[in-house]
N, C-alpha and C. Protein backbone atom coordinates (compact mmCIF):
# COMPACT_ATOMS: atom_id res chain seq x y z
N UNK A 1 30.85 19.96 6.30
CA UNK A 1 30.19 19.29 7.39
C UNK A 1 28.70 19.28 7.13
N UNK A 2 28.00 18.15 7.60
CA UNK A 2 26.79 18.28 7.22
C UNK A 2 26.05 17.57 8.91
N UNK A 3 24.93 17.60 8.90
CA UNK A 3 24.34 16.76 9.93
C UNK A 3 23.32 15.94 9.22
N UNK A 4 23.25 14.60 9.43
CA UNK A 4 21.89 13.15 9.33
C UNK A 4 21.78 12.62 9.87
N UNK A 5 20.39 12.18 9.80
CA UNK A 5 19.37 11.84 10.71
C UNK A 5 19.00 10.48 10.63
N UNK A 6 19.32 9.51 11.70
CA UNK A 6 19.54 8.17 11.02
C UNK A 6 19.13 7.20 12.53
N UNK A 7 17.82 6.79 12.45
CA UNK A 7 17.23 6.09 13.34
C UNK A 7 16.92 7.02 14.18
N UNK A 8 16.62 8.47 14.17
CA UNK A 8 16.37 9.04 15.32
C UNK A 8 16.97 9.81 16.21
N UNK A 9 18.43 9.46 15.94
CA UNK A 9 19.75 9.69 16.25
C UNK A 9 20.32 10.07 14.90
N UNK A 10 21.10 11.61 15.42
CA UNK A 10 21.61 13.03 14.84
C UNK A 10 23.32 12.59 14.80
N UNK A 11 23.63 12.69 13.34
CA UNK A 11 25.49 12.12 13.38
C UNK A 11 25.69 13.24 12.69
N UNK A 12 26.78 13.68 12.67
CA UNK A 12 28.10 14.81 12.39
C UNK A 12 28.53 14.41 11.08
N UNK A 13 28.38 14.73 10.10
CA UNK A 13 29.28 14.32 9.45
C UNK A 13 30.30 14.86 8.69
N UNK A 14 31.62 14.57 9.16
CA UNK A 14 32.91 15.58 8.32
C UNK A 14 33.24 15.09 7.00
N UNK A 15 33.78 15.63 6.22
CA UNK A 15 34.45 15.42 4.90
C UNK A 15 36.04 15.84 5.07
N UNK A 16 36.78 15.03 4.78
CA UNK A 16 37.82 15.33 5.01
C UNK A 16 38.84 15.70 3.40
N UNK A 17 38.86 16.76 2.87
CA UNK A 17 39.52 17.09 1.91
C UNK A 17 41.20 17.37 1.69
N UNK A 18 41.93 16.60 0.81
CA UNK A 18 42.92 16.94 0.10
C UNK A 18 43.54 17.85 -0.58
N UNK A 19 44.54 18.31 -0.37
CA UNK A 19 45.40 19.28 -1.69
C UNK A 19 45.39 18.72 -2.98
N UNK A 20 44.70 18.98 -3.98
CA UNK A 20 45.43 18.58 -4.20
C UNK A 20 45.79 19.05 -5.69
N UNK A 21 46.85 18.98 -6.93
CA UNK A 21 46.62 19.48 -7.82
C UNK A 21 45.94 19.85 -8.74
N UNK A 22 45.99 20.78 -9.79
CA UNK A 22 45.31 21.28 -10.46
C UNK A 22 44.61 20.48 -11.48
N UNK A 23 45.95 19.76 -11.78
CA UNK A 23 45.28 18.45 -13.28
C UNK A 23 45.02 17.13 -12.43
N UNK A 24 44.63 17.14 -10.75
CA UNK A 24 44.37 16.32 -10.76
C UNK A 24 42.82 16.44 -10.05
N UNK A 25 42.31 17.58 -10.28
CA UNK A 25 40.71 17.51 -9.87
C UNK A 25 39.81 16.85 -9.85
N UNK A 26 39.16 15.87 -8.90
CA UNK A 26 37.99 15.97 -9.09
C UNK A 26 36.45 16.65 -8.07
N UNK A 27 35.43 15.86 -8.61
CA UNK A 27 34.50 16.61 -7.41
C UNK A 27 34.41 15.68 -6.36
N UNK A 28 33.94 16.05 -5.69
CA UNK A 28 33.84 15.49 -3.98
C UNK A 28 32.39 15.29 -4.02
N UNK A 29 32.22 14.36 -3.61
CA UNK A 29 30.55 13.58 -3.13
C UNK A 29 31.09 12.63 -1.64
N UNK A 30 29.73 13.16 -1.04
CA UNK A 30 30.11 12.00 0.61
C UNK A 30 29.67 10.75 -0.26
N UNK A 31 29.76 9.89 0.78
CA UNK A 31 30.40 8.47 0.56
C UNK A 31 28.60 8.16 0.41
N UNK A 32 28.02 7.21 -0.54
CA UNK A 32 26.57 6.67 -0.37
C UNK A 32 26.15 6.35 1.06
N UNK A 33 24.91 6.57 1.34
CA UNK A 33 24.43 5.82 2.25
C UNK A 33 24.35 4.53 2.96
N UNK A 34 24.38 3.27 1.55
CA UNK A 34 24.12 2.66 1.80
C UNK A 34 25.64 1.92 2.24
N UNK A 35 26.70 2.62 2.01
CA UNK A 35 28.32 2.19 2.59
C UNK A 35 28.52 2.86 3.75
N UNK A 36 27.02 3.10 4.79
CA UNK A 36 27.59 3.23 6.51
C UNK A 36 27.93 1.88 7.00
N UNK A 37 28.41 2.21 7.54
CA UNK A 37 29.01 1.10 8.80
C UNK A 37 28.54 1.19 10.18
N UNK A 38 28.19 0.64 10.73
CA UNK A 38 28.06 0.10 12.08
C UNK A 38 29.08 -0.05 12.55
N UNK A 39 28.82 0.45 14.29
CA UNK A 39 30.04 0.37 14.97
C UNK A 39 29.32 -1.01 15.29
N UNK A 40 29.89 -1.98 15.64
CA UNK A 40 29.69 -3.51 16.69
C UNK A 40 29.33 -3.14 17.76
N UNK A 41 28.46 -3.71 18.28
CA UNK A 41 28.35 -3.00 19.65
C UNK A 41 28.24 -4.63 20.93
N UNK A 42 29.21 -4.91 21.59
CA UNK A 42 29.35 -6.23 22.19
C UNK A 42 27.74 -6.38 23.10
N UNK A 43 27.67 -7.80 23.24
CA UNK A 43 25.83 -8.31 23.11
C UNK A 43 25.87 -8.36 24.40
N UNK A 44 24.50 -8.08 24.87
CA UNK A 44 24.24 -7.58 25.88
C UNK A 44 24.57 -9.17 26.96
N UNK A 45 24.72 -8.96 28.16
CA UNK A 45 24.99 -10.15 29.12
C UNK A 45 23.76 -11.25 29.18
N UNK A 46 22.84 -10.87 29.04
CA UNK A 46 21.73 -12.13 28.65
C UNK A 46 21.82 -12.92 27.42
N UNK A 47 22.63 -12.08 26.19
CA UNK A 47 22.68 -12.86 24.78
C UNK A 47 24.19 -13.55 25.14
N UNK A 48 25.16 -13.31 25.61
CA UNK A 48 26.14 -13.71 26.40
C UNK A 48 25.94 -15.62 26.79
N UNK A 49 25.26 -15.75 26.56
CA UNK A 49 24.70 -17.20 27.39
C UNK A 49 25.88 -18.85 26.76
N UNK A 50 26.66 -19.00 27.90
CA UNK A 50 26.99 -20.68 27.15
C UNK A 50 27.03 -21.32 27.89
N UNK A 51 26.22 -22.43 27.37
CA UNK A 51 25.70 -23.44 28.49
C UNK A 51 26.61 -24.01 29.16
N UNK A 52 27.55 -24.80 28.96
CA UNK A 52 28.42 -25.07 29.91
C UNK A 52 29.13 -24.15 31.09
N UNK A 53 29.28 -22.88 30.80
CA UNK A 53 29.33 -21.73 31.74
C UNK A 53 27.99 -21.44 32.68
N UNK A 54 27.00 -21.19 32.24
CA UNK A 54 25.81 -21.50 32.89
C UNK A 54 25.60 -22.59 33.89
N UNK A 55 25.95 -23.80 33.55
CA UNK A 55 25.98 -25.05 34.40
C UNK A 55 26.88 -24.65 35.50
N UNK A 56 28.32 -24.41 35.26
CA UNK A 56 29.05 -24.48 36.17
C UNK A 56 28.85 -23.48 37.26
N UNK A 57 28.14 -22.17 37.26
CA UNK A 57 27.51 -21.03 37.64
C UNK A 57 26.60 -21.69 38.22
N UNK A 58 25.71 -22.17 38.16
CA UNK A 58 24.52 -22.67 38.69
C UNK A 58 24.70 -23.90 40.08
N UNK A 59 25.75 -24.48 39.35
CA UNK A 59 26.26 -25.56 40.29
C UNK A 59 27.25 -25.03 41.57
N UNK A 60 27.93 -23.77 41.42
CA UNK A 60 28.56 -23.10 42.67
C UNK A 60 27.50 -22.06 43.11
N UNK A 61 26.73 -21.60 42.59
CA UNK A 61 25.55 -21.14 43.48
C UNK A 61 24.41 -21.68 44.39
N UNK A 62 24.72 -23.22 43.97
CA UNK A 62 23.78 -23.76 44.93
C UNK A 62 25.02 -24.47 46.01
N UNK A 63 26.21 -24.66 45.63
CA UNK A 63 27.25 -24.91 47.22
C UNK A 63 27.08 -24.26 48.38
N UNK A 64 27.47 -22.79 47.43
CA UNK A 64 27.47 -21.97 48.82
C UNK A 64 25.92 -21.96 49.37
N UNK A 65 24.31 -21.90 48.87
CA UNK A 65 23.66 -22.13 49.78
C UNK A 65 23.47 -23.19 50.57
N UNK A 66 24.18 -24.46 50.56
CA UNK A 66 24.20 -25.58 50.99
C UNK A 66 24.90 -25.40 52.21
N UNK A 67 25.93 -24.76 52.14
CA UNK A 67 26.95 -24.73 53.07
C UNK A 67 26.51 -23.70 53.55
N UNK A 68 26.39 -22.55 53.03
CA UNK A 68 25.38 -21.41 54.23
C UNK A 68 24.56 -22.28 55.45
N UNK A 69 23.72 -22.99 55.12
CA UNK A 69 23.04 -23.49 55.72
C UNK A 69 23.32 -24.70 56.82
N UNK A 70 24.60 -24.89 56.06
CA UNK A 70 25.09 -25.96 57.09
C UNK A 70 26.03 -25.19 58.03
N UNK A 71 26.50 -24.33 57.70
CA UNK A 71 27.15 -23.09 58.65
C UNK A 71 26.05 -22.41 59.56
N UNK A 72 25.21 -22.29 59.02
CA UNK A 72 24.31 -21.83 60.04
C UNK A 72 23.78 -22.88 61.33
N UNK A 73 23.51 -24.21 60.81
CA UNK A 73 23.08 -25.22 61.64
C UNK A 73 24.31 -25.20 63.00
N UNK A 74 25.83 -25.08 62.37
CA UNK A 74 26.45 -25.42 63.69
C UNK A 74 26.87 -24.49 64.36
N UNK A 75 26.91 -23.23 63.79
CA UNK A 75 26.73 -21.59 64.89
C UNK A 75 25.42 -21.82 65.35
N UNK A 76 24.15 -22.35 65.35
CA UNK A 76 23.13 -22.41 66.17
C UNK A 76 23.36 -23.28 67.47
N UNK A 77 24.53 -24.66 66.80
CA UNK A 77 24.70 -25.19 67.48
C UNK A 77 25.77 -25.11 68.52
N UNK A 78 26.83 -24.18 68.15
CA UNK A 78 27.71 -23.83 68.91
C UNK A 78 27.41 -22.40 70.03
N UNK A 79 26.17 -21.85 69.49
CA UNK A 79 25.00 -20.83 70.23
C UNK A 79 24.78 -20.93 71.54
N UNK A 80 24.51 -22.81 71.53
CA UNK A 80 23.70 -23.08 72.77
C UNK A 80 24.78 -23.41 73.89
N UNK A 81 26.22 -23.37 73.93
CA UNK A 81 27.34 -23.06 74.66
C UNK A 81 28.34 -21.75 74.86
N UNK A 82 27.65 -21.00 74.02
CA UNK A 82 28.49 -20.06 74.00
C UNK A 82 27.88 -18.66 74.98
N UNK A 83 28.34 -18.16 75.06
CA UNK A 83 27.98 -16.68 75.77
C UNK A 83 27.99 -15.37 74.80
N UNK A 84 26.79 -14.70 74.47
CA UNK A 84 26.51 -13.86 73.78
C UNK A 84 26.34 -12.55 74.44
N UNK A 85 25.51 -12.36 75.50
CA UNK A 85 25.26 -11.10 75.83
C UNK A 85 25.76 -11.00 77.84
N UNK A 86 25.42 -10.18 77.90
CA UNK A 86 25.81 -10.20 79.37
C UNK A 86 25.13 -10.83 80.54
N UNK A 87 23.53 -11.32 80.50
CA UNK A 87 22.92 -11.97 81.66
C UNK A 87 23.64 -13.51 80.83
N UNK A 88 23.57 -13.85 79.56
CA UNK A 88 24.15 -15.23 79.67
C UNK A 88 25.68 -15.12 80.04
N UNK A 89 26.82 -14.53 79.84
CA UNK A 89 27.58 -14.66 80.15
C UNK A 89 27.67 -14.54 81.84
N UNK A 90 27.08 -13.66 82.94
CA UNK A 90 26.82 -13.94 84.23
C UNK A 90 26.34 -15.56 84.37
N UNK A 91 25.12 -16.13 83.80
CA UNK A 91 24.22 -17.34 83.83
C UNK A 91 25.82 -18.15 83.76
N UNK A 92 26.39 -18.16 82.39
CA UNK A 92 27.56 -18.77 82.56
C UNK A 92 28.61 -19.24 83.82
N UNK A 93 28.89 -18.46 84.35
CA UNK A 93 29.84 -18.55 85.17
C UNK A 93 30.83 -17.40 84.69
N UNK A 94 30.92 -17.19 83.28
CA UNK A 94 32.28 -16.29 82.80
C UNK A 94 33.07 -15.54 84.35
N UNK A 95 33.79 -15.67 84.03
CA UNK A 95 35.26 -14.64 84.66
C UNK A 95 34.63 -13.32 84.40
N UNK A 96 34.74 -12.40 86.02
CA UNK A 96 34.64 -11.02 85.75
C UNK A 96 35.85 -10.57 86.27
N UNK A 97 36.25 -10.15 85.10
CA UNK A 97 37.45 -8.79 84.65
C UNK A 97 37.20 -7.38 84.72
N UNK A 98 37.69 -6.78 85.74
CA UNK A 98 37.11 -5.02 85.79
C UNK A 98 38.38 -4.63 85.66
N UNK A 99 38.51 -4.08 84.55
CA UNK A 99 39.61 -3.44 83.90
C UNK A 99 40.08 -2.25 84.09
N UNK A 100 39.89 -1.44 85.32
CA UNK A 100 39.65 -0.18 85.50
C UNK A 100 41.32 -0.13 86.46
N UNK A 101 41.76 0.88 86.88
CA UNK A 101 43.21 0.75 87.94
C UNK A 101 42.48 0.15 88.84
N UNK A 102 43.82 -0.22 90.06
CA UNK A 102 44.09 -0.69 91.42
C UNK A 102 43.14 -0.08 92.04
N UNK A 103 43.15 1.17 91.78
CA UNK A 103 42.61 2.70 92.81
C UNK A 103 40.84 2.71 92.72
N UNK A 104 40.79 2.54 91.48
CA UNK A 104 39.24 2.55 91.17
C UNK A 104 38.57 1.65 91.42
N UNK A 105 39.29 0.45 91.66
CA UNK A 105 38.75 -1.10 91.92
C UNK A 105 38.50 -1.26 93.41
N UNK A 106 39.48 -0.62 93.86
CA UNK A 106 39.28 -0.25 95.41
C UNK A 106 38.04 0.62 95.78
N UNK A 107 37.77 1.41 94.67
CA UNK A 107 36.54 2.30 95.54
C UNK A 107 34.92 1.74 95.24
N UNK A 108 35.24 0.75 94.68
CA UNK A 108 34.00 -0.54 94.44
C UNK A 108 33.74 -0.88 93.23
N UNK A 109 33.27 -2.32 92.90
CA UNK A 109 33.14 -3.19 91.88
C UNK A 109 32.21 -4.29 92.15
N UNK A 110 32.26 -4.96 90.83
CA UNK A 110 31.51 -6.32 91.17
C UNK A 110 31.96 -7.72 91.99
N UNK A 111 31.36 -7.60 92.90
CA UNK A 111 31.52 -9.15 93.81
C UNK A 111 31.62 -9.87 93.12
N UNK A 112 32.72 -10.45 93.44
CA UNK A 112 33.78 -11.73 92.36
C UNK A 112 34.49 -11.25 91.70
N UNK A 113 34.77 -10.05 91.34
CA UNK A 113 35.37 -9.61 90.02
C UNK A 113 37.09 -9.49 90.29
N UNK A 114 38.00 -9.89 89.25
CA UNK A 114 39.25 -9.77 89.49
C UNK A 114 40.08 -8.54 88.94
N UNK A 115 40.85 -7.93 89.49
CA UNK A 115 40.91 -6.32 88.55
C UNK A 115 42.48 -7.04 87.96
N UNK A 116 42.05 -6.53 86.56
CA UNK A 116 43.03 -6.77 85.48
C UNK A 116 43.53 -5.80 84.69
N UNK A 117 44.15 -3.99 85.16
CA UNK A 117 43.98 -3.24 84.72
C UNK A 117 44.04 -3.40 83.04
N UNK A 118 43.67 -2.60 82.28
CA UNK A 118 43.78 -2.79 80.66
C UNK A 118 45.11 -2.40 80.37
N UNK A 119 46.19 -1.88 80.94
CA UNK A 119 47.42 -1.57 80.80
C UNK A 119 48.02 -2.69 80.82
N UNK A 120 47.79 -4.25 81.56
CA UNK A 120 48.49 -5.21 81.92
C UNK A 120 47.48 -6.23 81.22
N UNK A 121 46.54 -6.27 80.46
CA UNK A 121 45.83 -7.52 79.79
C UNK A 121 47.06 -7.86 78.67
N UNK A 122 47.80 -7.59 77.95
CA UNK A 122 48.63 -8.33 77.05
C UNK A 122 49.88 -9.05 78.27
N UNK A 123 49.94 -8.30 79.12
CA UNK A 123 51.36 -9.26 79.71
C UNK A 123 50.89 -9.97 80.75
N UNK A 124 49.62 -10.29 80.77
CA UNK A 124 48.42 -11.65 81.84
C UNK A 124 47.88 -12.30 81.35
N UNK A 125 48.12 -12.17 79.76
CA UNK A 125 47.06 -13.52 78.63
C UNK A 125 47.16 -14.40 79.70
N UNK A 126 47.80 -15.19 80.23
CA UNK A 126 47.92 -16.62 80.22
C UNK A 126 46.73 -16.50 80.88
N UNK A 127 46.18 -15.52 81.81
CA UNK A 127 45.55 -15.70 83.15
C UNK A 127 43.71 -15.72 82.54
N UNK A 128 43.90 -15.61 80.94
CA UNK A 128 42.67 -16.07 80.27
C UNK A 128 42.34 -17.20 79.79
N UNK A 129 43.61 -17.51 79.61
CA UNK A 129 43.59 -19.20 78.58
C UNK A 129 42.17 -20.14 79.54
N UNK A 130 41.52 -20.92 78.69
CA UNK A 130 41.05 -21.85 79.22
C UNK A 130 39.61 -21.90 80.23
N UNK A 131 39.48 -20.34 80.07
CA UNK A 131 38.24 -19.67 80.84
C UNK A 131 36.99 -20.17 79.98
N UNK A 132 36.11 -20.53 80.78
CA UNK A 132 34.78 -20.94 79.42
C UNK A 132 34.09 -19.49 78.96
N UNK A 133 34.37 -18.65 79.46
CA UNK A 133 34.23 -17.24 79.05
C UNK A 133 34.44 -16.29 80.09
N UNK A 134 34.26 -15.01 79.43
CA UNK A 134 34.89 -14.00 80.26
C UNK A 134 34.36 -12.88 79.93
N UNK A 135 33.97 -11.81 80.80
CA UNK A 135 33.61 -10.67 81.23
C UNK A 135 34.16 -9.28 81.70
N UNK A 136 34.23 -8.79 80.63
CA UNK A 136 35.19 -7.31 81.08
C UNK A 136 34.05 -6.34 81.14
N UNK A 137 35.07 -5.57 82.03
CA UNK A 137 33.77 -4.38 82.26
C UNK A 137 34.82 -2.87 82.89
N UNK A 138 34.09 -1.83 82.89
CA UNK A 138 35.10 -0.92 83.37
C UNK A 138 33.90 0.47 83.73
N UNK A 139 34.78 1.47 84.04
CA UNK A 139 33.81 2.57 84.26
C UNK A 139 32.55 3.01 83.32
N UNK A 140 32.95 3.15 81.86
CA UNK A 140 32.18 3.82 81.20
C UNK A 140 31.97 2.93 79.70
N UNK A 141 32.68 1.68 79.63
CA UNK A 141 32.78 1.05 78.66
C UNK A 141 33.31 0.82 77.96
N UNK A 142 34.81 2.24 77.77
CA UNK A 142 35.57 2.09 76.54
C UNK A 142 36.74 1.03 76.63
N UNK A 143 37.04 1.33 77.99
CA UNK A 143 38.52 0.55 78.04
C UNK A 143 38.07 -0.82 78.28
N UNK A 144 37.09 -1.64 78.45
CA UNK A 144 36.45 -2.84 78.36
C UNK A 144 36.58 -2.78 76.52
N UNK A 145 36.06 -2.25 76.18
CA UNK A 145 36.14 -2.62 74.87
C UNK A 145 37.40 -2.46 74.37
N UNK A 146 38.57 -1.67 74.99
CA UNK A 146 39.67 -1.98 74.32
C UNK A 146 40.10 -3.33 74.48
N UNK A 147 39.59 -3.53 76.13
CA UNK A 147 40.40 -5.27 76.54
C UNK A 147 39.88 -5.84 75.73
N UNK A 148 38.78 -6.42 75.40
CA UNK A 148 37.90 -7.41 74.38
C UNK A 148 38.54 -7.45 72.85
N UNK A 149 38.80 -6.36 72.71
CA UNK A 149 40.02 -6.19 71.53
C UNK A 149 41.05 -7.12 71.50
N UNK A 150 41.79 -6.73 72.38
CA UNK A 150 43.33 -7.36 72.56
C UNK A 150 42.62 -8.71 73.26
N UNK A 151 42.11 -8.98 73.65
CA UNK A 151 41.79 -10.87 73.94
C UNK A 151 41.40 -11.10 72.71
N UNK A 152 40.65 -10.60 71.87
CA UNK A 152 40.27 -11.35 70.95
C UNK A 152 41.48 -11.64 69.92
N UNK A 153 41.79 -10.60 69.42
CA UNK A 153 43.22 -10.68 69.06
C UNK A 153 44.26 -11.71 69.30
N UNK A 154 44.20 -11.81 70.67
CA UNK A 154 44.88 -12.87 70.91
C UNK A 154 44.30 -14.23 71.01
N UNK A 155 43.05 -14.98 70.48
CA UNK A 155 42.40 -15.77 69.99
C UNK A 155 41.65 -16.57 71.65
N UNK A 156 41.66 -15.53 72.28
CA UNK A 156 40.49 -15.99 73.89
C UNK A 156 39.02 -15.80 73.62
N UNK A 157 38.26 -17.35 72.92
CA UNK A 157 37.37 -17.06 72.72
C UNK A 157 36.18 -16.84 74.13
N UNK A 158 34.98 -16.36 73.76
CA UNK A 158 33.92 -15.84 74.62
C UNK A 158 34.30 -14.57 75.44
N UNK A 159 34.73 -13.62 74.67
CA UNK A 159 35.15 -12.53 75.76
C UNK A 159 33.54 -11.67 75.09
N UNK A 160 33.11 -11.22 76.63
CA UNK A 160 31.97 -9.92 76.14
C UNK A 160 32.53 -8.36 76.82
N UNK A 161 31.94 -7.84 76.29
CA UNK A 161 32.33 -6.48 77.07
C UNK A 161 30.24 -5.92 77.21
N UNK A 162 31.01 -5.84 78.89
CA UNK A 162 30.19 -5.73 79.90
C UNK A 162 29.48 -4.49 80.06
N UNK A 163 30.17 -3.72 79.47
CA UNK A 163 30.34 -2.04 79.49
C UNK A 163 30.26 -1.67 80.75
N UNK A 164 29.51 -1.24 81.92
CA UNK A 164 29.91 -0.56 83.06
C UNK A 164 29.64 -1.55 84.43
N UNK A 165 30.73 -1.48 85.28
CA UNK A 165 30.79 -2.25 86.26
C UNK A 165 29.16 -1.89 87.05
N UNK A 166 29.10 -1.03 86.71
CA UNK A 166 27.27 -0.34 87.52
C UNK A 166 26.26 -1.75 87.05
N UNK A 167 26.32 -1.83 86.16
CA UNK A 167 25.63 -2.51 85.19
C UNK A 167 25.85 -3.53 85.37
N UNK A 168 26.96 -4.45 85.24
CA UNK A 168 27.66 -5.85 85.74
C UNK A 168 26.84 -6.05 86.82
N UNK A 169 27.28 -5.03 87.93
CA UNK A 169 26.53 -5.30 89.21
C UNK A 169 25.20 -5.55 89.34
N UNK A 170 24.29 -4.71 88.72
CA UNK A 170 22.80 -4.66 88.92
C UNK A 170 22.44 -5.95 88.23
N UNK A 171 23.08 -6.44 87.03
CA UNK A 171 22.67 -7.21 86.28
C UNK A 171 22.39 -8.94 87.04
N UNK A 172 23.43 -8.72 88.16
CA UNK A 172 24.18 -10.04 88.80
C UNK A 172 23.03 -9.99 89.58
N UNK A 173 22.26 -8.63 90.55
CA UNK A 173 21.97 -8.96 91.38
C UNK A 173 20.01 -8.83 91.02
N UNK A 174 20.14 -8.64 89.81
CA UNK A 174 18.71 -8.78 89.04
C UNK A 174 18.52 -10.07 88.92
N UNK A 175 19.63 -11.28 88.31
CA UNK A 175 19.23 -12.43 88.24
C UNK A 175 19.51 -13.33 89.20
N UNK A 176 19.70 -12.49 90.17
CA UNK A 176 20.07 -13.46 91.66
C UNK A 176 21.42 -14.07 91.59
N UNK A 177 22.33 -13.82 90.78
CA UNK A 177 23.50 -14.58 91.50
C UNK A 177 24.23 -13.72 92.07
């Protein structure tokens, strides 16, 4: 075994020896220098380059910003009907849904609001269909957000979750309706 020094970089080098007979001796010398070999080493992704691959790369990178942009134009435009947060969905008109029991709905809620416990929103879809949006809300927020789940799921677009009927309320009577 020997070690050389070759660009800077330290290689191992083994000799690998034979048995072998007596009358058939000879001496052993490593192999010349100038019979190293190079490993290949595959070219880096910039030397990689063929133009017709390039073109076609270039030409689907500018689609999708085309269409980004044209996707963006009609979510801006579908923006200005839709209901995003909770004073526009009130501004709306949306349906208020207080998802909370019978019992809790009884001990107060939001004026107008229809109680839809969250136990019974999958077997009352119908009673969403066709709403220009809709408003769930509940004690503390979670089970509103479960309903908003399962409507969405079931493809009822404009559902928000309201998070607390406290809140619904103040919100309604902050913007005067």
């Amino acid at each position: 075994m020997s070690i050389k020094t070759l660009g800077g970089k330290s290689f191992l080098l083994v000799f690998a020896l034979t048995a072998m007979s007596c009358s058939d001796s000879m001496p052993l010398t490593p192999a010349p220098e100038s019979k190293q070999t190079e490993v290949p080493t595959q070219p880096k992704k910039e030397e990689q380059k063929d133009e017709p691959k390039n073109e076609k790369k270039e030409e689907k990178k500018e689609e999708p910003k085309d269409q980004k942009k044209d996707d963006r134009q009609k979510e801006d435009k579908k923006e200005e009907g839709r209901i995003t947060d909770l004073d526009s969905a009130l501004k709306y008109g949306a349906m208020l849904v207080d998802v909370r029991t019978p019992r809790e709905f009884a001990a107060g809620s939001v004026p107008g609001a229809v109680n839809i416990p969250l136990s019974s929103i999958k077997d009352r879809l119908e009673e969403f269909k066709g709403k220009k949006g809709i408003l769930v809300f509940c004690r503390s927020g979670n089970r509103s957000g479960q309903a908003k789940a399962i409507l969405d799921e079931a493809g009822i677009p404009n559902v928000i979750n309201g998070g607390t009927w406290q809140m619904v309320k103040a919100a309604k009577e902050r913007l005067g309706l």
